[in-house]
C-alpha atoms as a PDB file:
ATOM      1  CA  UNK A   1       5.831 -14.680   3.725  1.00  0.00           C
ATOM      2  CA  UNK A   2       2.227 -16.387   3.242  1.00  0.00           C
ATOM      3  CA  UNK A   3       1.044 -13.501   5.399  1.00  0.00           C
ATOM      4  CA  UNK A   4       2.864 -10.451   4.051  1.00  0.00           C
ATOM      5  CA  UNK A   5       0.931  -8.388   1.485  1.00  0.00           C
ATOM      6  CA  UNK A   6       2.186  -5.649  -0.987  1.00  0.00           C
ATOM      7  CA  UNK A   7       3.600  -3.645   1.167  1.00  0.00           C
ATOM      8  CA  UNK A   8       5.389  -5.666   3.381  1.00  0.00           C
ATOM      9  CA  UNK A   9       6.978  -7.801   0.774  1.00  0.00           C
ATOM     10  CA  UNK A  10       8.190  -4.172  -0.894  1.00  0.00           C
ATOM     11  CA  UNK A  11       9.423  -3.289   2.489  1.00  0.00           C
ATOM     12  CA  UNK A  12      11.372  -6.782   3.034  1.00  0.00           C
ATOM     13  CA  UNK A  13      12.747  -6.518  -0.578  1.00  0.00           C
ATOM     14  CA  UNK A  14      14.298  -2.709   0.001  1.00  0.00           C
ATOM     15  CA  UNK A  15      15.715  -3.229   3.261  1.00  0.00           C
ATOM     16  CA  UNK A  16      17.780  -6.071   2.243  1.00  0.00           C
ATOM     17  CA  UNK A  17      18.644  -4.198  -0.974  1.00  0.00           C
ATOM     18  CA  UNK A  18      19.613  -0.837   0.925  1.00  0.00           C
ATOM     19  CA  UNK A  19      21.483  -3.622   3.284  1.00  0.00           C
ATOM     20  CA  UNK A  20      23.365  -5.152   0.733  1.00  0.00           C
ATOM     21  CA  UNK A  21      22.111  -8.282   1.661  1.00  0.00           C
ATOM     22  CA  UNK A  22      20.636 -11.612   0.018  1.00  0.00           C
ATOM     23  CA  UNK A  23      19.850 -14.039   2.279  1.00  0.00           C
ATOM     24  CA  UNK A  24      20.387 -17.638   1.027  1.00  0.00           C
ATOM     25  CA  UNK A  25      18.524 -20.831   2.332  1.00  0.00           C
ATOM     26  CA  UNK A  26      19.643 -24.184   2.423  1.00  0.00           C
ATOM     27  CA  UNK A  27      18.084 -25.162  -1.138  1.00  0.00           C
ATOM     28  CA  UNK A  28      19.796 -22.462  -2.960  1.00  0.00           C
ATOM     29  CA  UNK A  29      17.037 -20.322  -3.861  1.00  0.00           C
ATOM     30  CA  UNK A  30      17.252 -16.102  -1.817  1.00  0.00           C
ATOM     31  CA  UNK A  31      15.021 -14.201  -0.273  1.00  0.00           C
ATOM     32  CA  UNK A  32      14.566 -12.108  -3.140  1.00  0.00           C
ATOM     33  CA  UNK A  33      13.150 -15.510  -5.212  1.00  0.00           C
ATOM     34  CA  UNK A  34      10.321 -15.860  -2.327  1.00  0.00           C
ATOM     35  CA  UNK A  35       9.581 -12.752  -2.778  1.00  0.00           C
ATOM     36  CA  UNK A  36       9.190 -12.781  -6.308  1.00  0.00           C
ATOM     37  CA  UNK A  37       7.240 -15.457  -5.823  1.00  0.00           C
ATOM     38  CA  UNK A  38       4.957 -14.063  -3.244  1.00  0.00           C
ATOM     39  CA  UNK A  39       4.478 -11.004  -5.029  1.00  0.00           C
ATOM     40  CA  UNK A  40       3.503 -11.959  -8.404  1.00  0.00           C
ATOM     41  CA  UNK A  41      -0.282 -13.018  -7.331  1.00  0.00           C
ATOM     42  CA  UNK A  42      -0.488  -9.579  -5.431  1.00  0.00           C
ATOM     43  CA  UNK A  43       0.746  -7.792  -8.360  1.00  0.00           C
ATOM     44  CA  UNK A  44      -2.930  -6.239  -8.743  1.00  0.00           C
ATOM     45  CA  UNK A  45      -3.003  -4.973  -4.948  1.00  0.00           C
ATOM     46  CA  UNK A  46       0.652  -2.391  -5.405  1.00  0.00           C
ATOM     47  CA  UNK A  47       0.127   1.119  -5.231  1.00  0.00           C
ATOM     48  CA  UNK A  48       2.334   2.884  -7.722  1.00  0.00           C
ATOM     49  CA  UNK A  49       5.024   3.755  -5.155  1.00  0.00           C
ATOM     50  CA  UNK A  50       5.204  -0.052  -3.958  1.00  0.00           C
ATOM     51  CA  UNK A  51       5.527  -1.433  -7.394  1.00  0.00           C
ATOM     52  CA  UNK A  52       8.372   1.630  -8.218  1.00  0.00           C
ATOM     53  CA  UNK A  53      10.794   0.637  -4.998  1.00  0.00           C
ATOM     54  CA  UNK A  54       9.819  -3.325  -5.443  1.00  0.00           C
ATOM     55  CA  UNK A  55      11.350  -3.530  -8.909  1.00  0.00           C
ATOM     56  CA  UNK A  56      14.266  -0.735  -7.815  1.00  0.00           C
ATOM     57  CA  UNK A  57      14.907  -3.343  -4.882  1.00  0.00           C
ATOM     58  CA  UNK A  58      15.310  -6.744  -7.423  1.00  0.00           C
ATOM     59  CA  UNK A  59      17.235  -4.300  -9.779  1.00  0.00           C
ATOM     60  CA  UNK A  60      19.348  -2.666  -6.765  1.00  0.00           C
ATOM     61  CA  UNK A  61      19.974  -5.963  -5.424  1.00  0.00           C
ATOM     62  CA  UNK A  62      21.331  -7.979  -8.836  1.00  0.00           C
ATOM     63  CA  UNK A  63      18.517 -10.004  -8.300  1.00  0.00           C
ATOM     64  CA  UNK A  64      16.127  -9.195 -11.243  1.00  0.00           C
ATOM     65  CA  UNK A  65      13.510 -12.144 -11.159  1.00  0.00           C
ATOM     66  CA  UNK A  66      13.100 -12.256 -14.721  1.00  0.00           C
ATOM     67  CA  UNK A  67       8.967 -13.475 -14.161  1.00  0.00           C
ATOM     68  CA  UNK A  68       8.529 -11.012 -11.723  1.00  0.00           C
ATOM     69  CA  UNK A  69      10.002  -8.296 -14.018  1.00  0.00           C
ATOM     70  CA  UNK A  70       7.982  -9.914 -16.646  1.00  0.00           C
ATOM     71  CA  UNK A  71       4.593  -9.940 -15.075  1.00  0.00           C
ATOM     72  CA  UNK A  72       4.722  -6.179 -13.463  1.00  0.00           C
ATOM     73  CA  UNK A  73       5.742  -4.903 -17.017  1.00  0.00           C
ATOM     74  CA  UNK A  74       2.693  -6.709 -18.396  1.00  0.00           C
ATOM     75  CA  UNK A  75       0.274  -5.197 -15.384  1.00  0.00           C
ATOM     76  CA  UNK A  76       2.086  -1.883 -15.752  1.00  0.00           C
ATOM     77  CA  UNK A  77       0.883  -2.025 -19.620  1.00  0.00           C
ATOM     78  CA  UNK A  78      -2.493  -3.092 -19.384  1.00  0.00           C
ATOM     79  CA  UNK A  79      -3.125  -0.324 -16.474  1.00  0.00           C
ATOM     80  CA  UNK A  80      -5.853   1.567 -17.669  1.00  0.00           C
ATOM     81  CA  UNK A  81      -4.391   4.651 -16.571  1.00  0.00           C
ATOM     82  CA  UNK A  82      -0.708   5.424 -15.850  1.00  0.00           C
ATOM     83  CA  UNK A  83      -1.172   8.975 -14.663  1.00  0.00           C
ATOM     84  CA  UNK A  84      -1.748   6.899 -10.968  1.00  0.00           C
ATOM     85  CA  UNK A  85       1.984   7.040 -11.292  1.00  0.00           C
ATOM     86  CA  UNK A  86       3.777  10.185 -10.418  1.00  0.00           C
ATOM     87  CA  UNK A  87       6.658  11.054 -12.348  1.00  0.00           C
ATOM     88  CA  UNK A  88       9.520   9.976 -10.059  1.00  0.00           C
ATOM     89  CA  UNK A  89       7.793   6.170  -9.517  1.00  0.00           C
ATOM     90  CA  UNK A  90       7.353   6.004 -13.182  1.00  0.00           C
ATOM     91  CA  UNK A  91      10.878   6.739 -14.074  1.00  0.00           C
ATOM     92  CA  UNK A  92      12.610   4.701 -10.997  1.00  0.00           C
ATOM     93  CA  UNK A  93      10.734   2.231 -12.272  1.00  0.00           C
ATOM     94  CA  UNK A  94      12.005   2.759 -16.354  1.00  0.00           C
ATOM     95  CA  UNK A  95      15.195   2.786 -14.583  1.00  0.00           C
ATOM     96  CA  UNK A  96      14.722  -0.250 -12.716  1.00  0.00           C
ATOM     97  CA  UNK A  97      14.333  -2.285 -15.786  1.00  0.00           C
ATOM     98  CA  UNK A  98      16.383  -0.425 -18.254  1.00  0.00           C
ATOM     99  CA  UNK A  99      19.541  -1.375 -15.516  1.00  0.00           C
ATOM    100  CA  UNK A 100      18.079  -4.946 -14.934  1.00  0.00           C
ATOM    101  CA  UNK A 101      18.377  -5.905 -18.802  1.00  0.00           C
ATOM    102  CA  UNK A 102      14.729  -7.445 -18.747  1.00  0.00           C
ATOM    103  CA  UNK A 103      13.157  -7.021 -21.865  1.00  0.00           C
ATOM    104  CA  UNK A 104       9.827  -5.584 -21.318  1.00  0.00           C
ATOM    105  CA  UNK A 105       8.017  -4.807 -24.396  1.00  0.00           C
ATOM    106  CA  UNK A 106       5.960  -1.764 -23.944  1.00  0.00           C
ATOM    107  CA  UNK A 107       7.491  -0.095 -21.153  1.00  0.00           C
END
């Protein structure tokens, strides 16, 4: 995953989400935690559409990485500028979280 950037990471996370699937490694920890983990550096780089289906894929997946969800709603608030967003990745997003049950003050 060292090598994936946004995109690719969104594009791991929604497959195995539209897959119903959560892979597992020998330590415990998913996919979906690796990806988290990736992602959260990168969080600056996601267009609005790649932030929208990332979160949808946690939230689809019942894997809502509470620090993930934590740092996007912070980078989501201090965007200068949410009209980047169109309507539909703003509210998939909303919807992401409000389904998730991650506190996120100011979203």
């Amino acid at each position: 995953l060292s090598r994936f950037d946004a995109q690719c990471l969104c594009n791991l996370a929604y497959a195995c989400a539209i897959a119903d699937c959560v892979p597992t490694f020998d330590d415990g920890s998913t996919l979906f935690d690796h990806v988290a983990q990736r992602s959260i550096p990168l969080l600056y780089t996601f267009r609005p559409q790649t932030f929208s289906n990332m979160v949808w894929s946690f939230e689809r997946a019942g894997r809502p990485n509470r620090r993930l969800f934590e740092e996007a709603a912070r980078h989501v608030v201090d965007l200068p500028d949410l009209g980047e967003f169109k309507p539909q990745e703003l509210s998939n997003t909303l919807l992401a979280y409000a389904k998730a049950e991650v506190p996120s003050p100011g979203l």
